[in-house]
N, C-alpha and C. Protein backbone atom coordinates (compact mmCIF):
# COMPACT_ATOMS: atom_id res chain seq x y z
N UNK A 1 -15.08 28.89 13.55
CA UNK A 1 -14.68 27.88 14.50
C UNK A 1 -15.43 28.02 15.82
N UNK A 2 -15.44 29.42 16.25
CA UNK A 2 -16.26 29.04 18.06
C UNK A 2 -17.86 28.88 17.44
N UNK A 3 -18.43 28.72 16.37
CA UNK A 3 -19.61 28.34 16.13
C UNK A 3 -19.58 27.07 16.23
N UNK A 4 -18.84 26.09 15.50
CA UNK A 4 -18.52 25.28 15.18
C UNK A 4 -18.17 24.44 16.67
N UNK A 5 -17.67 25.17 17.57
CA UNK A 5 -17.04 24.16 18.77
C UNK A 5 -18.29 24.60 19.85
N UNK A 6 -19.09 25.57 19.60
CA UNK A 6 -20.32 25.99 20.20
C UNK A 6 -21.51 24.80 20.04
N UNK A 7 -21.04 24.56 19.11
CA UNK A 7 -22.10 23.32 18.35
C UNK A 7 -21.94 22.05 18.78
N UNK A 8 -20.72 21.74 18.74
CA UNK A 8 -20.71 20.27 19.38
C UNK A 8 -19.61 19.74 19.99
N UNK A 9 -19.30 18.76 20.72
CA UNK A 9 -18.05 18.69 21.19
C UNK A 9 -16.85 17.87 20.96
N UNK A 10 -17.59 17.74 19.66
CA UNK A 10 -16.67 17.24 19.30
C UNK A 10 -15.69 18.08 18.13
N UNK A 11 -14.33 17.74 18.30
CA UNK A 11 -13.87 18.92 17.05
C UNK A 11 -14.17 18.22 15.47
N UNK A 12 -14.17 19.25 14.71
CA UNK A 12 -13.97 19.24 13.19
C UNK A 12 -12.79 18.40 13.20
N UNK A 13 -12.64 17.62 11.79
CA UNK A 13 -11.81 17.59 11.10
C UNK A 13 -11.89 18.34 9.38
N UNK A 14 -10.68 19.03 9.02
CA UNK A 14 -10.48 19.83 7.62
C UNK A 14 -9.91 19.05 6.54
N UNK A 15 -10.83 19.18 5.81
CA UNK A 15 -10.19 18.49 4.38
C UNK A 15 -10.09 19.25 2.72
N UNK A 16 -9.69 18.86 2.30
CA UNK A 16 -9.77 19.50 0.40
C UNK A 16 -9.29 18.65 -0.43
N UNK A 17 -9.17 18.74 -1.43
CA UNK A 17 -9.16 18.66 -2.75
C UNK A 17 -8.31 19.29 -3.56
N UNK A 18 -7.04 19.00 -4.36
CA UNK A 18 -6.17 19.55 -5.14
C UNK A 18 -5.45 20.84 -4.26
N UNK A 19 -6.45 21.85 -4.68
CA UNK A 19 -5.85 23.25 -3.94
C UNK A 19 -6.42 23.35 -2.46
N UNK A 20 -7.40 22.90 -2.34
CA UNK A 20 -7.78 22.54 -0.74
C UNK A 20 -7.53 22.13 -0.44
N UNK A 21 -6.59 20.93 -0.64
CA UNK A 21 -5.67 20.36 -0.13
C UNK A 21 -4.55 20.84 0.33
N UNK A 22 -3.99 21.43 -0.10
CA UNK A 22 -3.06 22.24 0.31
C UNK A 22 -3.44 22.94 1.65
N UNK A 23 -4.56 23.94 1.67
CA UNK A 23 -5.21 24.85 2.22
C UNK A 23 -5.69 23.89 3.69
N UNK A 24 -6.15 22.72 3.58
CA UNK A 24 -6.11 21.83 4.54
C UNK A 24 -5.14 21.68 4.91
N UNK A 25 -3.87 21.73 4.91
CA UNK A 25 -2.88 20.84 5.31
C UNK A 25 -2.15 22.03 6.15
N UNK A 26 -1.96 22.74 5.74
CA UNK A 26 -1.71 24.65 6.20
C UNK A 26 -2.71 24.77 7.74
N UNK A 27 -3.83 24.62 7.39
CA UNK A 27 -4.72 25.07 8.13
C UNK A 27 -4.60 23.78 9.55
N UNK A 28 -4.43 22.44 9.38
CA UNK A 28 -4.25 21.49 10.07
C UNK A 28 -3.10 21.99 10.59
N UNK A 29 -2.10 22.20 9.92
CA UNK A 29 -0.35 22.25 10.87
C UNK A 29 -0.13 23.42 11.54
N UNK A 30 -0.80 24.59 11.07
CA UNK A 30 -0.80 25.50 12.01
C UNK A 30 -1.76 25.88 12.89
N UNK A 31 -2.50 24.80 13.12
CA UNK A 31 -3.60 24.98 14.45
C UNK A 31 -4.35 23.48 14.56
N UNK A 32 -3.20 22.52 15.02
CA UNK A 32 -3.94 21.43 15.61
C UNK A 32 -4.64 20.99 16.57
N UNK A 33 -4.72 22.31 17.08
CA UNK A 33 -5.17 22.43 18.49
C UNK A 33 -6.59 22.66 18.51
N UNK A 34 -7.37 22.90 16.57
CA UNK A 34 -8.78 23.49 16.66
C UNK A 34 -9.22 22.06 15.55
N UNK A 35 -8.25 20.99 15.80
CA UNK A 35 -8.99 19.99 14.67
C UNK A 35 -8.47 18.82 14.72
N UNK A 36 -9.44 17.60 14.96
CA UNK A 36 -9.01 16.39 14.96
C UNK A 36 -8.06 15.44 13.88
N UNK A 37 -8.45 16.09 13.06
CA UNK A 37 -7.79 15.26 11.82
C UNK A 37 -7.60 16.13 10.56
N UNK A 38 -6.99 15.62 9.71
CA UNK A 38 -6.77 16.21 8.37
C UNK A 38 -6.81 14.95 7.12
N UNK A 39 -8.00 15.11 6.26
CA UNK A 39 -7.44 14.40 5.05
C UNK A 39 -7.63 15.24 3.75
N UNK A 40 -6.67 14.91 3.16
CA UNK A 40 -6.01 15.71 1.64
C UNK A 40 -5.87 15.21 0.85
N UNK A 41 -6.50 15.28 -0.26
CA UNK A 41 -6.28 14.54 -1.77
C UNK A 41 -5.71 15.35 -2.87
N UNK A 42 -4.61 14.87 -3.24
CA UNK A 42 -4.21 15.60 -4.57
C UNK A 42 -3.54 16.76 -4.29
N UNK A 43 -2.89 16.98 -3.13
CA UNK A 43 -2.53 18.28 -3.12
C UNK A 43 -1.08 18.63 -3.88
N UNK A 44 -0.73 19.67 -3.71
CA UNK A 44 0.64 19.71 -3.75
C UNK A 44 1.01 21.07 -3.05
N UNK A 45 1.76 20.57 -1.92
CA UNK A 45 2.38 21.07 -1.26
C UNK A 45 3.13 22.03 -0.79
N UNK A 46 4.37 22.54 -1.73
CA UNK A 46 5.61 23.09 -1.72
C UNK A 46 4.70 24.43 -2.59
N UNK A 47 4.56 25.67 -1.76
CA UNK A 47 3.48 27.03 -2.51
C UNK A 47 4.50 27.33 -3.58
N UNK A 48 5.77 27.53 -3.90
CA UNK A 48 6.40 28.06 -4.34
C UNK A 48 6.32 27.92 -6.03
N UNK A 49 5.89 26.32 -6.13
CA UNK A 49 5.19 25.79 -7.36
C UNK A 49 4.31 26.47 -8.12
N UNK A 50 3.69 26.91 -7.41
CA UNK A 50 2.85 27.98 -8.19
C UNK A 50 3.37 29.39 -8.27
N UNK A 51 4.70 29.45 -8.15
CA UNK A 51 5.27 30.50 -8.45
C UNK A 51 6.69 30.27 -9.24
N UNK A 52 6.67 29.41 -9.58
CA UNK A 52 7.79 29.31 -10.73
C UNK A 52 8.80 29.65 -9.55
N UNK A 53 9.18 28.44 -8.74
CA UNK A 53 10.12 28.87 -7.66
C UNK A 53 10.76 29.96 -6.84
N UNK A 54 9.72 30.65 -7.35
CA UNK A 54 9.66 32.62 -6.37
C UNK A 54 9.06 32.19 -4.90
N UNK A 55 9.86 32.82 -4.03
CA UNK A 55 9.41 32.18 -2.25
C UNK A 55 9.70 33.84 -1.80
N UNK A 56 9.08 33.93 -0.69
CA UNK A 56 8.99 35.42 -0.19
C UNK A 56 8.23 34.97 1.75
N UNK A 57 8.32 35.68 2.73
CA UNK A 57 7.70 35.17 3.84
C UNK A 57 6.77 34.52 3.82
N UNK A 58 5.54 35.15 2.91
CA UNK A 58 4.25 35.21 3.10
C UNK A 58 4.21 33.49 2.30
N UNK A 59 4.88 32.82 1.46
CA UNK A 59 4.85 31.85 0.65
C UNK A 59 5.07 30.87 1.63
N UNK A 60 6.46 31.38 2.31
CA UNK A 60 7.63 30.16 3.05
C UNK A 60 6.30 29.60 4.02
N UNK A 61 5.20 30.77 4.88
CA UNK A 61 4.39 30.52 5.41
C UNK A 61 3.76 29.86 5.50
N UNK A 62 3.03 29.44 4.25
CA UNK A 62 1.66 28.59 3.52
C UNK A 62 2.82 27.64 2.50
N UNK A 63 3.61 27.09 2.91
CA UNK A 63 3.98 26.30 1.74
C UNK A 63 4.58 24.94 2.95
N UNK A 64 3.85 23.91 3.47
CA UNK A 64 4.21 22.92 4.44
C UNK A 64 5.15 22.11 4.13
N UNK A 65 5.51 22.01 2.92
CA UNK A 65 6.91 21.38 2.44
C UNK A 65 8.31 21.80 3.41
N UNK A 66 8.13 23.62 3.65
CA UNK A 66 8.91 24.36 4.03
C UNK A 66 8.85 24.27 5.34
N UNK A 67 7.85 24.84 6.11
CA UNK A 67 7.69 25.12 7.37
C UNK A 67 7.88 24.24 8.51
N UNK A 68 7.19 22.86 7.84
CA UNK A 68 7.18 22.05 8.69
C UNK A 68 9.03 21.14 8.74
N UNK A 69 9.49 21.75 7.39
CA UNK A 69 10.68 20.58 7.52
C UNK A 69 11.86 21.41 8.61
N UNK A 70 11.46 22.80 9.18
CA UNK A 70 11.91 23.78 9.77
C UNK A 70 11.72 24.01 11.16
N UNK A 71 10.52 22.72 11.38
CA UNK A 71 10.16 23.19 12.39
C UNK A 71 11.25 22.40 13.67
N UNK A 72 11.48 22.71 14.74
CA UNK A 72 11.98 22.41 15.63
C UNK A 72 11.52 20.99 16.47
N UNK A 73 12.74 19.74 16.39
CA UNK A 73 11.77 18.88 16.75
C UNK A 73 11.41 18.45 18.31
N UNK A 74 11.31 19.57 19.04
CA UNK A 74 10.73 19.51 20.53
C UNK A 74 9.58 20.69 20.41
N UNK A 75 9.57 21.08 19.41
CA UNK A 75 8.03 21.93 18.82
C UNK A 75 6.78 21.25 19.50
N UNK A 76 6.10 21.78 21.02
CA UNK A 76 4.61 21.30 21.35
C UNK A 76 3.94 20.48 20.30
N UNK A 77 3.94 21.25 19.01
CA UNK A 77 2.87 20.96 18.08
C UNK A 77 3.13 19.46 17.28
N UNK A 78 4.35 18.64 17.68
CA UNK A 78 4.57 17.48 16.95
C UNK A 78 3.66 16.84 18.05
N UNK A 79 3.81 16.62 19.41
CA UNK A 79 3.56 15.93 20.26
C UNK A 79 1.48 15.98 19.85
N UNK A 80 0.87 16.85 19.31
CA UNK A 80 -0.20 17.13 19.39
C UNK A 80 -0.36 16.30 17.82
N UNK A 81 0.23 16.64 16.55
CA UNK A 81 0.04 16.05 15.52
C UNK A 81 -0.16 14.26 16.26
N UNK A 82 0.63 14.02 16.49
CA UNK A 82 0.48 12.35 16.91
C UNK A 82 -0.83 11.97 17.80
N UNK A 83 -1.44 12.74 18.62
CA UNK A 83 -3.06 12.76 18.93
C UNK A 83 -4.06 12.49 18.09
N UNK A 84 -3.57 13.30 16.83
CA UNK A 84 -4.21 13.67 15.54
C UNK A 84 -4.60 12.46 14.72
N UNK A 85 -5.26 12.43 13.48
CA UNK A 85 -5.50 11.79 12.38
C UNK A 85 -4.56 12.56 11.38
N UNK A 86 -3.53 12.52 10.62
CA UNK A 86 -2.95 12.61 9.27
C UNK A 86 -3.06 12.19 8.36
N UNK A 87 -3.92 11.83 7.04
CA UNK A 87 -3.99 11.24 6.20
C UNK A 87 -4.12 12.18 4.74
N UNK A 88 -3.22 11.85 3.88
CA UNK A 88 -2.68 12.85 2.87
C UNK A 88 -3.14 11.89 1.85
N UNK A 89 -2.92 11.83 0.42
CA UNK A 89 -3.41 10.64 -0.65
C UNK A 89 -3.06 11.43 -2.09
N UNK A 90 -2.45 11.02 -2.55
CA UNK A 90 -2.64 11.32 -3.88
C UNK A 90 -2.70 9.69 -5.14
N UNK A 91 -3.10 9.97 -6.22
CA UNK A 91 -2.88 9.29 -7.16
C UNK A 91 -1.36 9.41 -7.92
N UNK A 92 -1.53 8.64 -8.77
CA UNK A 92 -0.02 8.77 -9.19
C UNK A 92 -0.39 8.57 -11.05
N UNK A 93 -1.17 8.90 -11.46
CA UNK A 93 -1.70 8.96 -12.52
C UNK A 93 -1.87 10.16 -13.28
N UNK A 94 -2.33 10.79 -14.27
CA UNK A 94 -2.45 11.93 -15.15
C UNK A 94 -2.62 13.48 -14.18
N UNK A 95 -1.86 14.50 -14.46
CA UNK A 95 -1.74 15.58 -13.63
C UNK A 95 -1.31 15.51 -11.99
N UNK A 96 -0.73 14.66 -11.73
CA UNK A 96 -0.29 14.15 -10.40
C UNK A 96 1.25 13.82 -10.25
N UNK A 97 1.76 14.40 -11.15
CA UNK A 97 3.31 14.38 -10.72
C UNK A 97 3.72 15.33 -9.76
N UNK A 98 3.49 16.51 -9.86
CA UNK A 98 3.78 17.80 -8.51
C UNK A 98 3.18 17.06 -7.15
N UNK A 99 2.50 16.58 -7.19
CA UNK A 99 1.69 16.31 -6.17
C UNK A 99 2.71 15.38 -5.24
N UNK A 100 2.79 14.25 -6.30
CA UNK A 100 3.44 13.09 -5.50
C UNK A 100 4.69 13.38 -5.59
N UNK A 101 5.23 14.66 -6.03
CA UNK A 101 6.76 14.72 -5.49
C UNK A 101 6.95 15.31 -4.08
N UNK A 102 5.77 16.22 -3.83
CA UNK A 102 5.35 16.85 -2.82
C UNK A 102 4.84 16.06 -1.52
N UNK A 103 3.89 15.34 -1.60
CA UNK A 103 4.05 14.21 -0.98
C UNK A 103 4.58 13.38 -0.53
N UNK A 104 5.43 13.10 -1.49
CA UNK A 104 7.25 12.14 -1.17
C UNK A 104 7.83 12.90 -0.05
N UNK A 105 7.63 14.36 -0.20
CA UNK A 105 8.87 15.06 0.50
C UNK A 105 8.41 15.02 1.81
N UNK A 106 6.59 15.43 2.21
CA UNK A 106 6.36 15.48 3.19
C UNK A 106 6.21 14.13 3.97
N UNK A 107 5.58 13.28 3.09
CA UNK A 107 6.12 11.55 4.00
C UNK A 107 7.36 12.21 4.91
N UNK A 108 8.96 12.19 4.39
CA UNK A 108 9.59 12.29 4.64
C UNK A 108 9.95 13.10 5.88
N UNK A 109 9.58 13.79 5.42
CA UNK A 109 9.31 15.01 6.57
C UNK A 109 9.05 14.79 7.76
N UNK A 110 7.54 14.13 7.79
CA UNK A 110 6.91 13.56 8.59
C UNK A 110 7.35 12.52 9.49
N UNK A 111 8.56 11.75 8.52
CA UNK A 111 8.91 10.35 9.40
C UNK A 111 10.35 10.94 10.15
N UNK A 112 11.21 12.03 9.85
CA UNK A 112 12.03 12.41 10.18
C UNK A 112 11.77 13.26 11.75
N UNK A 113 10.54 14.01 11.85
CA UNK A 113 10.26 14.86 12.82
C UNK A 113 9.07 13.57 13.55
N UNK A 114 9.20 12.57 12.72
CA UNK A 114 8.25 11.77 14.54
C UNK A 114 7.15 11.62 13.99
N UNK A 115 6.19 12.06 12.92
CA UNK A 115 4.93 12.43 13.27
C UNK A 115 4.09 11.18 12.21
N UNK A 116 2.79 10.78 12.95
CA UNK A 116 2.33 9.33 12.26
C UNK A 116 1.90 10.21 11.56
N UNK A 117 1.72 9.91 10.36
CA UNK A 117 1.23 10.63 9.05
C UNK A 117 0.52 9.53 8.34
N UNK A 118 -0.61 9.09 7.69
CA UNK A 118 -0.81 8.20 6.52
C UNK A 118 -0.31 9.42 5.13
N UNK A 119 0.56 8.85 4.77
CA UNK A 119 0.64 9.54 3.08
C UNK A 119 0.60 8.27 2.12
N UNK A 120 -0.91 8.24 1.28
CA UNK A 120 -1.35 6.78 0.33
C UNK A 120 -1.40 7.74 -0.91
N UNK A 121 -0.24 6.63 -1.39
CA UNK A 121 -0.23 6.75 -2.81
C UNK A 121 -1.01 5.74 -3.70
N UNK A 122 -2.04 6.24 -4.19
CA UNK A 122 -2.46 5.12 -5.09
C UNK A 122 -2.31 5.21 -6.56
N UNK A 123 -2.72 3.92 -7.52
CA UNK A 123 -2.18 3.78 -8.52
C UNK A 123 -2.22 4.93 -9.66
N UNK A 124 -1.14 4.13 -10.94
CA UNK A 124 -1.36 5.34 -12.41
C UNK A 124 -2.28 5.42 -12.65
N UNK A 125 -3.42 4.96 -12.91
CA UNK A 125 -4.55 4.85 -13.06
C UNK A 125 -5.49 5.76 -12.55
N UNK A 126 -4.76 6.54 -11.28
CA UNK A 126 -5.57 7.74 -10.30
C UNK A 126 -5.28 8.67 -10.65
N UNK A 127 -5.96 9.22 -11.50
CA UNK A 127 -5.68 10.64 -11.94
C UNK A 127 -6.19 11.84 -11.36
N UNK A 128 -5.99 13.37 -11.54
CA UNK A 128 -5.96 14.39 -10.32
C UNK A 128 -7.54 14.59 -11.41
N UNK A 129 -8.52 14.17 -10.97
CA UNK A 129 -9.78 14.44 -11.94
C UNK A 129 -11.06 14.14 -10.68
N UNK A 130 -12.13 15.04 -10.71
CA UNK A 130 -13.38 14.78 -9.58
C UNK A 130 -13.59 12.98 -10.18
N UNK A 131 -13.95 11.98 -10.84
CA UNK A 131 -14.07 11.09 -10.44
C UNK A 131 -13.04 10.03 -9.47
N UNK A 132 -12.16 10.62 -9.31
CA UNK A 132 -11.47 10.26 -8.43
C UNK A 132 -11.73 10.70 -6.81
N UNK A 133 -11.85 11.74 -6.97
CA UNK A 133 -11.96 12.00 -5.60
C UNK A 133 -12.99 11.53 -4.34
N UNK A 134 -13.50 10.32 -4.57
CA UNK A 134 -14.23 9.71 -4.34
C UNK A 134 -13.45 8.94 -3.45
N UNK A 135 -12.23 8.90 -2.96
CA UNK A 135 -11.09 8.30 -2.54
C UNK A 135 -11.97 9.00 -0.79
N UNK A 136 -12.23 10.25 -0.55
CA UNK A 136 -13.04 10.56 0.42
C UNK A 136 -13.30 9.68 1.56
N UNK A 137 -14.69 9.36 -0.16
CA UNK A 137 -15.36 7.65 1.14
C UNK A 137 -14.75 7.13 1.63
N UNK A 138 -13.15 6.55 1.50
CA UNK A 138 -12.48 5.60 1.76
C UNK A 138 -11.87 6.11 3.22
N UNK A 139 -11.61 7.38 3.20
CA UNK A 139 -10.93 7.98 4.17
C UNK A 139 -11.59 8.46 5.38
N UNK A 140 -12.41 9.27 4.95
CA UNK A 140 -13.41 9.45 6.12
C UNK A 140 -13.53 8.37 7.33
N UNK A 141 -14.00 7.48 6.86
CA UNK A 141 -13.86 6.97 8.44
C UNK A 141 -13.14 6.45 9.34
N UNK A 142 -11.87 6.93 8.65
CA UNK A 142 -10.88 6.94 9.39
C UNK A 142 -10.72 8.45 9.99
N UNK A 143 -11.13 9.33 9.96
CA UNK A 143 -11.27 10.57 10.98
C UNK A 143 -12.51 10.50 12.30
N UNK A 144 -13.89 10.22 11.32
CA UNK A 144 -14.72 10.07 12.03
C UNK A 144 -14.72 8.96 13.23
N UNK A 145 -14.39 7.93 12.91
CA UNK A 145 -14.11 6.44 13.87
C UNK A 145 -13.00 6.68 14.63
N UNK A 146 -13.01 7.01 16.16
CA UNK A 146 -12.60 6.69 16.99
C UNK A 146 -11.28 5.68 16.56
N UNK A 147 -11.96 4.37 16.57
CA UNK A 147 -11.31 3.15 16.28
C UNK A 147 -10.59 2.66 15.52
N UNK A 148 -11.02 3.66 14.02
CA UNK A 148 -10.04 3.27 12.75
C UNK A 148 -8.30 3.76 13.27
């Protein structure tokens, strides 16, 4: 990152893909202060999933389903999310059920604690597969553009 903000002045925005997605969304909520935006495709959310519902600190940590629905809502860091770009996405098609339940929750989340979030669900037809993820193009310039 101080390479990165050494470089230009404008900040990054972080994104991923399935499990980078996740890893984006972690990395966005607990330091919005080093990144303009966040977009996420396909993630799923809630860490614990990948543990056959076993949760421990280190999980509750990295699992934004949790943390954020915990967080306090005069928390600095909401007032800064709304500065932000939020844009989350999943399909709702083949291998995308965890995802979009996870998603559901954090919409929720999101609209409960204040915070503009885009969470786009798109059709059955969108399956959790790289030709999909092409959904990108679509998003991107909505981080990059000022205006979008």
């Amino acid at each position: 990152m101080p390479l990165i903000h050494e470089r230009s002045e404008r900040m990054p925005a972080v994104t991923g893909l399935s499990m980078g997605a996740n890893h984006a969304v972690i990395c966005f909520l607990r330091r919005p202060d080093l990144f303009q935006g966040v977009i996420a495709l396909s993630g799923v959310y809630a860490s614990d999933y990948f543990f056959h519902g076993w949760m421990d600190p280190t999980l509750y940590d990295n699992s934004p389903e949790c943390f954020l629905a915990n967080m306090p809502p005069d928390h600095p860091y909401i007032k800064m999310y709304n500065r932000r770009k939020i844009i989350l996405c999943c399909g709702q098609g083949a291998w995308e059920d965890e995802g979009v339940v996870t998603l559901r929750n954090l919409e929720r989340i999101f609209r409960e604690k204040g915070i503009n979030a885009w969470c786009d669900f798109w059709g059955y037809d969108v399956n959790h597969d790289w030709p999909w993820f092409k959904q990108m193009r679509y998003f991107l310039p909505h981080i990059i553009d000022p205006e979008n």
